[in-house]
Protein backbone atom coordinates (compact mmCIF):
# COMPACT_ATOMS: atom_id res chain seq x y z
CA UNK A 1 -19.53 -3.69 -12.36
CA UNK A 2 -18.18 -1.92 -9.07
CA UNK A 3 -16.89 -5.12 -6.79
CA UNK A 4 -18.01 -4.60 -3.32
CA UNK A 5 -15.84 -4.07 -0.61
CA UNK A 6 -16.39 -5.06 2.56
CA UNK A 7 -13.85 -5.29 5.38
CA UNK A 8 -11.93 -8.85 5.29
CA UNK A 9 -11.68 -10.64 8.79
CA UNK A 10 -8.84 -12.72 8.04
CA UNK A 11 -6.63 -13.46 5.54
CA UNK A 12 -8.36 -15.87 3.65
CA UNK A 13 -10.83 -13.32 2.87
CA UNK A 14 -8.61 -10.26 2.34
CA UNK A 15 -6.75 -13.17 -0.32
CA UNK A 16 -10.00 -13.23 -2.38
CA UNK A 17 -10.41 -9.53 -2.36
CA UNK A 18 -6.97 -9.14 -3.50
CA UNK A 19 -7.28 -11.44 -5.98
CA UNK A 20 -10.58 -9.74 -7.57
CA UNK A 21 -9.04 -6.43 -7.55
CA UNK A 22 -5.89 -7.58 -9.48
CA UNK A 23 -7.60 -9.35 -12.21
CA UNK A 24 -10.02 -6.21 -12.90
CA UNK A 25 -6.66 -3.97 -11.81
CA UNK A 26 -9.59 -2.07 -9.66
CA UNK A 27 -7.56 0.47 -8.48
CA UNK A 28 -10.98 2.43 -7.24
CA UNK A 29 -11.87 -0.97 -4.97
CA UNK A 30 -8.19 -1.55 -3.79
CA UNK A 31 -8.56 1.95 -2.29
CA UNK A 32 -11.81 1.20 -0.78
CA UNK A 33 -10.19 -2.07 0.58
CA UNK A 34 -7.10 -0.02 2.12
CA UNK A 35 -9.48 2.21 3.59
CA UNK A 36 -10.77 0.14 5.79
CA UNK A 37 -8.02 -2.09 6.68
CA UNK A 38 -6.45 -1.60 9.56
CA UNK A 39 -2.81 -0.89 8.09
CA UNK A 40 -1.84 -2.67 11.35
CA UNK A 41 -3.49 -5.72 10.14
CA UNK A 42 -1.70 -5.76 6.99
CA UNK A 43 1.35 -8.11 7.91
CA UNK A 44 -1.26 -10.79 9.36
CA UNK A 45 -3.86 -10.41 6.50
CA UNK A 46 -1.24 -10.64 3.44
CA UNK A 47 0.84 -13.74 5.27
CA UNK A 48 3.41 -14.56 2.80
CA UNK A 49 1.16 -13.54 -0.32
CA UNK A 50 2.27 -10.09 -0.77
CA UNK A 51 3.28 -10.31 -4.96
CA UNK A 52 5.12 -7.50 -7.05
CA UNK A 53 1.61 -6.84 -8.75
CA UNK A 54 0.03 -6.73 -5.92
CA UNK A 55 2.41 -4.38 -4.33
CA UNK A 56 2.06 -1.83 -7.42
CA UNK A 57 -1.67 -1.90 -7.46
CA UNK A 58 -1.58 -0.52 -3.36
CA UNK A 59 1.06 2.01 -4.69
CA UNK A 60 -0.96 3.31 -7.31
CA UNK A 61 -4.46 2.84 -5.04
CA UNK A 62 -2.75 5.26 -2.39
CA UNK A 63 -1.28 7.83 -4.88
CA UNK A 64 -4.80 8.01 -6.23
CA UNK A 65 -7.33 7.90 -4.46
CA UNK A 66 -6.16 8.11 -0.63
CA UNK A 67 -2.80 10.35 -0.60
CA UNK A 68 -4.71 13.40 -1.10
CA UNK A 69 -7.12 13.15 1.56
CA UNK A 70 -5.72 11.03 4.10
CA UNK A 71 -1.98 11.35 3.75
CA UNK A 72 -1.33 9.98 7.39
CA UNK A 73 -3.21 6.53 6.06
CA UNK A 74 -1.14 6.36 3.78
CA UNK A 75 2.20 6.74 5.28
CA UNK A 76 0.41 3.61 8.18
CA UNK A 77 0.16 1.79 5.18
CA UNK A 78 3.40 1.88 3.87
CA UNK A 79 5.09 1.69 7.29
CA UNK A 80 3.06 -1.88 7.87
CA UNK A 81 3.57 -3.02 4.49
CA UNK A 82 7.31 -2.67 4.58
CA UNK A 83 6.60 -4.86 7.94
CA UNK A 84 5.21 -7.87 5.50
CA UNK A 85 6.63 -11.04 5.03
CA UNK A 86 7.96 -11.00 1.56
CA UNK A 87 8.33 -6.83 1.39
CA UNK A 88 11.95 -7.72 0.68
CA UNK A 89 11.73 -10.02 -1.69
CA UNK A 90 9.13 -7.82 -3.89
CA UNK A 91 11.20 -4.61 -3.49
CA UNK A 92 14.65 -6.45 -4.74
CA UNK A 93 12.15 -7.40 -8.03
CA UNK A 94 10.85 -3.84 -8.92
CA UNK A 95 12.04 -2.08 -12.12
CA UNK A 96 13.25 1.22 -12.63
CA UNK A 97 10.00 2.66 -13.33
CA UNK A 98 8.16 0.68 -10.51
CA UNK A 99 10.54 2.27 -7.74
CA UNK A 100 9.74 5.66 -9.46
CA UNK A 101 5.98 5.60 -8.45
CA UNK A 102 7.04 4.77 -5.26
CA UNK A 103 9.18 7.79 -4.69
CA UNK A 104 6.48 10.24 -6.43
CA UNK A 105 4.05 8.72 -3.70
CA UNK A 106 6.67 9.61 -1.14
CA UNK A 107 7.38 12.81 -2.76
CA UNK A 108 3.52 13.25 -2.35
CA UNK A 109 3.27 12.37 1.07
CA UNK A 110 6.24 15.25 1.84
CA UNK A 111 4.28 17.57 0.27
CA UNK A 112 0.95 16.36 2.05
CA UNK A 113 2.47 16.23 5.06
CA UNK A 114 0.54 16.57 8.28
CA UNK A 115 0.49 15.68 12.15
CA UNK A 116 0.33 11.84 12.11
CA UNK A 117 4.10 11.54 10.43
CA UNK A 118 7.39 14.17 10.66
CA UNK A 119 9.48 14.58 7.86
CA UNK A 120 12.16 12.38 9.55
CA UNK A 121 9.61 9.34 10.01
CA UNK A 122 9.53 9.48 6.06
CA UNK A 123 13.04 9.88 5.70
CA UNK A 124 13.36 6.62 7.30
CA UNK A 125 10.68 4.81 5.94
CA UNK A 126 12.41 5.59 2.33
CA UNK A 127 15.60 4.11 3.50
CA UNK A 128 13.57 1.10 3.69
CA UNK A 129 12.44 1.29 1.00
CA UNK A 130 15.38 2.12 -0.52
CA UNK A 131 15.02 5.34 -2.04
């Protein structure tokens, strides 16, 4: 069954969501979810919850389904989530092959590239991610 996404008001909420999306690794409803967050909201609504799972299923989500229509959404998203709480913690923890999705969904954004980010924003935001 298709979970049903609706937008999360806080992070309780946006918890559960998370949390149902992982177990069924619903990578169709974690794009539906990042959709309609707010990627300004993302630092508030994952706290200090934001896991290495977690932070692959987003990845995946925007190389998916988002990155090629709405590459600006995605580069919000990844700006805010390198913004989170325990960003540092989870990006110290990823493999080899972890970072490399990563970089193809920067690679993808460079390629998608439009108004709402220059080149030299994502240059940046790889150095903080480490790329």
């Amino acid at each position: 069954k298709k979970l049903h996404i609706s937008e999360p008001s806080n992070a309780y909420d946006f918890g559960q969501i998370i949390n149902a999306v992982n177990s069924n690794k619903d990578k169709a409803a974690c794009a539906d979810l990042l959709t309609i967050t707010d990627p300004k909201k993302l630092p508030v609504l994952l706290s200090n919850k934001l896991e290495g799972e977690m932070f692959l299923i987003f990845i995946q989500s925007l190389e998916c389904y988002i990155v090629g229509k709405d590459p600006g959404l995605v580069y919000q998203h990844l700006f805010y989530l390198s913004k989170v709480e325990r960003f540092k913690v989870v990006l110290a923890l990823l493999s080899k092959n972890e970072k490399n999705q990563v970089q193809q969904l920067f690679d993808l954004l460079s390629e998608n590239q439009n108004n709402q980010y220059s080149l030299e924003d994502l240059e940046s935001l790889k150095k903080v991610y480490e790329l």
